[in-house]
N, C-alpha and C. Protein backbone atom coordinates (compact mmCIF):
# COMPACT_ATOMS: atom_id res chain seq x y z
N UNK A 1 2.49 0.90 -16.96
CA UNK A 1 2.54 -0.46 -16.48
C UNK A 1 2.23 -0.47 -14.98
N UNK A 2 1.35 -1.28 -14.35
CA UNK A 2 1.03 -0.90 -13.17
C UNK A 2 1.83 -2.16 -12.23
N UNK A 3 2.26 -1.69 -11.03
CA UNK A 3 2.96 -2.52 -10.10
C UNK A 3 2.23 -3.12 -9.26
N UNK A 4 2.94 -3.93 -8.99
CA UNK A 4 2.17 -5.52 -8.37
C UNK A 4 2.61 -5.92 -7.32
N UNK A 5 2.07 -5.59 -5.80
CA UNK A 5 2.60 -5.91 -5.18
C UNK A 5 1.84 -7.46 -4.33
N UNK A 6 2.05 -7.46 -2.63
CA UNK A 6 1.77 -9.09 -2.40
C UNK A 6 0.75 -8.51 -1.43
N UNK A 7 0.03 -9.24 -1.29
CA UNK A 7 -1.24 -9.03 -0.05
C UNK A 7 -0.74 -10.67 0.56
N UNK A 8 -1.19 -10.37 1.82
CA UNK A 8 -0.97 -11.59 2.90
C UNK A 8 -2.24 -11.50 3.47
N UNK A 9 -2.53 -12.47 3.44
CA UNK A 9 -4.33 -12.82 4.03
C UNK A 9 -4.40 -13.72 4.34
N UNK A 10 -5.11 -13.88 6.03
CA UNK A 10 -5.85 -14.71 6.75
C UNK A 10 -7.10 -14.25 7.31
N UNK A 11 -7.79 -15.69 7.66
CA UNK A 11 -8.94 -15.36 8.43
C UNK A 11 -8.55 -15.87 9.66
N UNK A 12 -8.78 -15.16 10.31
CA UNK A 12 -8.88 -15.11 12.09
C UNK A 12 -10.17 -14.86 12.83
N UNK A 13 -10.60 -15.82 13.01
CA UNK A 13 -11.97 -15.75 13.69
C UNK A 13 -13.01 -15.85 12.85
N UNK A 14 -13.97 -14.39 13.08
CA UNK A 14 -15.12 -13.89 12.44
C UNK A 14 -14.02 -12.81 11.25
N UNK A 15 -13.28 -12.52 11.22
CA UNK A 15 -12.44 -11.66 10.75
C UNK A 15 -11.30 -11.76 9.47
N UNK A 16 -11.03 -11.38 8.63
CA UNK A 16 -9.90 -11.18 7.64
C UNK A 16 -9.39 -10.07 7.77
N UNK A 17 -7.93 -11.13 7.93
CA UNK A 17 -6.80 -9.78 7.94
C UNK A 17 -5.91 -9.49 7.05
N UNK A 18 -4.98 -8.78 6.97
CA UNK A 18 -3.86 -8.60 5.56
C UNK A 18 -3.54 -7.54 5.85
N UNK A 19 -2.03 -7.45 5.31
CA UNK A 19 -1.09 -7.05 5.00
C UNK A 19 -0.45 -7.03 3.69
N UNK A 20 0.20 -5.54 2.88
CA UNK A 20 1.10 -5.58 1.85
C UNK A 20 2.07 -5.90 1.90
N UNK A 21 3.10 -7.07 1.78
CA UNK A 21 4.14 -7.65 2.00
C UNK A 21 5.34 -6.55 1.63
N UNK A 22 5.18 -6.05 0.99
CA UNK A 22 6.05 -4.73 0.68
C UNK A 22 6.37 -3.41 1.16
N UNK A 23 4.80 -3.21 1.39
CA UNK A 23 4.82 -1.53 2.31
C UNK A 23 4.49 -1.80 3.85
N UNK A 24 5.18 -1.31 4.41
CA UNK A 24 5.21 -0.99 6.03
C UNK A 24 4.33 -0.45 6.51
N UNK A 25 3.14 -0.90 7.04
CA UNK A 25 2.35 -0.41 7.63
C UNK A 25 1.20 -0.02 6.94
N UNK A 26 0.94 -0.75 5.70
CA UNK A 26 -0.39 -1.26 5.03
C UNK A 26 -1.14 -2.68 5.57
N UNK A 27 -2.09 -2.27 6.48
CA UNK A 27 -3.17 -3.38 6.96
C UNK A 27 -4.08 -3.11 7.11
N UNK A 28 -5.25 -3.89 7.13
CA UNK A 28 -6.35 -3.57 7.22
C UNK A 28 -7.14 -5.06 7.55
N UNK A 29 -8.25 -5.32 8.50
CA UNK A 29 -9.06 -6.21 8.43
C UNK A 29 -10.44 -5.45 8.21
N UNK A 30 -11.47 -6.61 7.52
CA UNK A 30 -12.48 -6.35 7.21
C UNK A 30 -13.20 -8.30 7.20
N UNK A 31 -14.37 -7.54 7.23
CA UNK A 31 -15.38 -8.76 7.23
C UNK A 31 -15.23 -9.83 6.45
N UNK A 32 -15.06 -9.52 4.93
CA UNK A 32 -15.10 -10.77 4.00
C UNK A 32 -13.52 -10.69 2.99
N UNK A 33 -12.99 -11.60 2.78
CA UNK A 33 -12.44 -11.59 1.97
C UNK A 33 -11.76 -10.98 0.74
N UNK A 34 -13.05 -10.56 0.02
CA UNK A 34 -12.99 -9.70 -0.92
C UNK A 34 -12.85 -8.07 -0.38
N UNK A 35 -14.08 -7.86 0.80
CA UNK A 35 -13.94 -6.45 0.93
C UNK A 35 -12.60 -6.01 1.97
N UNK A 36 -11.44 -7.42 2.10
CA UNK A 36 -10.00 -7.15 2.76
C UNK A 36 -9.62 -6.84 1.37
N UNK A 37 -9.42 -7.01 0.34
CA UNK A 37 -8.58 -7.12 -0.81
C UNK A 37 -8.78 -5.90 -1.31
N UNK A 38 -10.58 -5.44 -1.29
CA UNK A 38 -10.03 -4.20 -1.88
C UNK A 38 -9.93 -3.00 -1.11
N UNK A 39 -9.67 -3.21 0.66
CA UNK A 39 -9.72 -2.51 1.63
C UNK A 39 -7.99 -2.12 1.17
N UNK A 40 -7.30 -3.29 1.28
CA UNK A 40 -5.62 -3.19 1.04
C UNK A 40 -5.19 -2.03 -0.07
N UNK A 41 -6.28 -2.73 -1.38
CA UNK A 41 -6.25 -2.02 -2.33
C UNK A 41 -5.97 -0.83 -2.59
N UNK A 42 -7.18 0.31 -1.72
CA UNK A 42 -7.34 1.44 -1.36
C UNK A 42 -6.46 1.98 -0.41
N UNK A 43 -5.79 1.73 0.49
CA UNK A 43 -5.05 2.06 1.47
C UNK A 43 -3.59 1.66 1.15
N UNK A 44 -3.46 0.86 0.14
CA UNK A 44 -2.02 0.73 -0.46
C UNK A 44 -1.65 2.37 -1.19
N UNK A 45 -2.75 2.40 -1.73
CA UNK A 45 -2.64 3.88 -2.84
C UNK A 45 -2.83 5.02 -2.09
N UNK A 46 -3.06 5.06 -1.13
CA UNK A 46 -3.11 6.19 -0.04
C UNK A 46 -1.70 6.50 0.59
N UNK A 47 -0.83 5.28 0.55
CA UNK A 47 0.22 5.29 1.50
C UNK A 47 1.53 5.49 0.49
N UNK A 48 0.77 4.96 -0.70
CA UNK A 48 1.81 5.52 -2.27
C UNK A 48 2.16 6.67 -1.91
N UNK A 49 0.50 7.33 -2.57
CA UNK A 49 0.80 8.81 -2.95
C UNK A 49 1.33 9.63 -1.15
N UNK A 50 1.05 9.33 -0.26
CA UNK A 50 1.04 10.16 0.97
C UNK A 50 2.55 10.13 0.88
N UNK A 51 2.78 8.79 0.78
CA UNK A 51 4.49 8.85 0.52
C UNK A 51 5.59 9.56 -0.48
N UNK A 52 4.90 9.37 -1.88
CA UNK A 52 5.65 10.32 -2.90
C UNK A 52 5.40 11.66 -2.07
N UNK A 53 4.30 12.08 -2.26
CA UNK A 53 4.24 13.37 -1.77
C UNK A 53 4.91 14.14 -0.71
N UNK A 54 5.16 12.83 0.58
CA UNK A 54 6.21 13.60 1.78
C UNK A 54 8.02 13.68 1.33
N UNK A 55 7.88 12.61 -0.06
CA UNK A 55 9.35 13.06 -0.65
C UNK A 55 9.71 14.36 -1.32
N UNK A 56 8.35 14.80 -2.25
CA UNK A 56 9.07 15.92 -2.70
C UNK A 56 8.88 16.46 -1.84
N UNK A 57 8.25 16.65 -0.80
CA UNK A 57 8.37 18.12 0.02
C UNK A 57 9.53 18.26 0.74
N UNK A 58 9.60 17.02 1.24
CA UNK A 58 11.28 16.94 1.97
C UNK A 58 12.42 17.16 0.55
N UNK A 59 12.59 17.07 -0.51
CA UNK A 59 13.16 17.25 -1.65
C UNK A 59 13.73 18.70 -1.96
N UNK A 60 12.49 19.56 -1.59
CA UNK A 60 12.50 21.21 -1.73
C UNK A 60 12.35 21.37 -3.20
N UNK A 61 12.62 22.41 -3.73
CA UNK A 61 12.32 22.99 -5.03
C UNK A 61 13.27 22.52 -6.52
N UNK A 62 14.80 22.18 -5.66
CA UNK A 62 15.26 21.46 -7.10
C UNK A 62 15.48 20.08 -6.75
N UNK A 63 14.65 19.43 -7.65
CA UNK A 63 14.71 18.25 -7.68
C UNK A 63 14.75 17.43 -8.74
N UNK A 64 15.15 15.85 -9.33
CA UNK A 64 14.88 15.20 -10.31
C UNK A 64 14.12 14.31 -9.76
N UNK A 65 13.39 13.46 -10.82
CA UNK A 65 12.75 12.16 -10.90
C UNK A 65 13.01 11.14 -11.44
N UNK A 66 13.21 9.85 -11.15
CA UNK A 66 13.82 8.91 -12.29
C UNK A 66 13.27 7.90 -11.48
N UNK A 67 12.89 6.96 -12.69
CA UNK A 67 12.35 5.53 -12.36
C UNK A 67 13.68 4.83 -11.85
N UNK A 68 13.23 3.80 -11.12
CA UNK A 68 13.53 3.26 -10.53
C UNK A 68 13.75 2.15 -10.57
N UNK A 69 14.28 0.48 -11.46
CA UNK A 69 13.68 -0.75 -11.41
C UNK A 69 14.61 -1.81 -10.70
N UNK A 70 13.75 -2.76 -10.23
CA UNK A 70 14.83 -3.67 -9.76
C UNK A 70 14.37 -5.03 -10.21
């Protein structure tokens, strides 16, 4: 099931900007509209995995996994 998060988008100027309302420090502006959405897109999933990944390492060798829902 894939998660859904919020994009925040304006145009400012010549420019579109946005933000993931959820993750800290997902932004990105780009020229048009669309290529902000799937700029977010791509850089949301970068900041996923960069993130799981700096957990297990900080985790060390025994660790569990368990979903999570709220």
């Amino acid at each position: 099931m894939p998660n859904t998060y919020t994009a925040i988008m304006k145009r400012n100027g010549n420019w579109w900007i946005g933000w993931i309302e959820e993750v800290p420090g997902v932004n990105c502006q780009e020229k048009t509209r669309e290529e902000l959405l799937e700029s977010l897109k791509v850089t949301l999933k970068e900041a996923l995995e960069f993130n799981r990944q700096e957990a297990i390492q900080a985790a060390a060798a025994d660790f569990t996994e368990e979903p999570v829902t709220i």
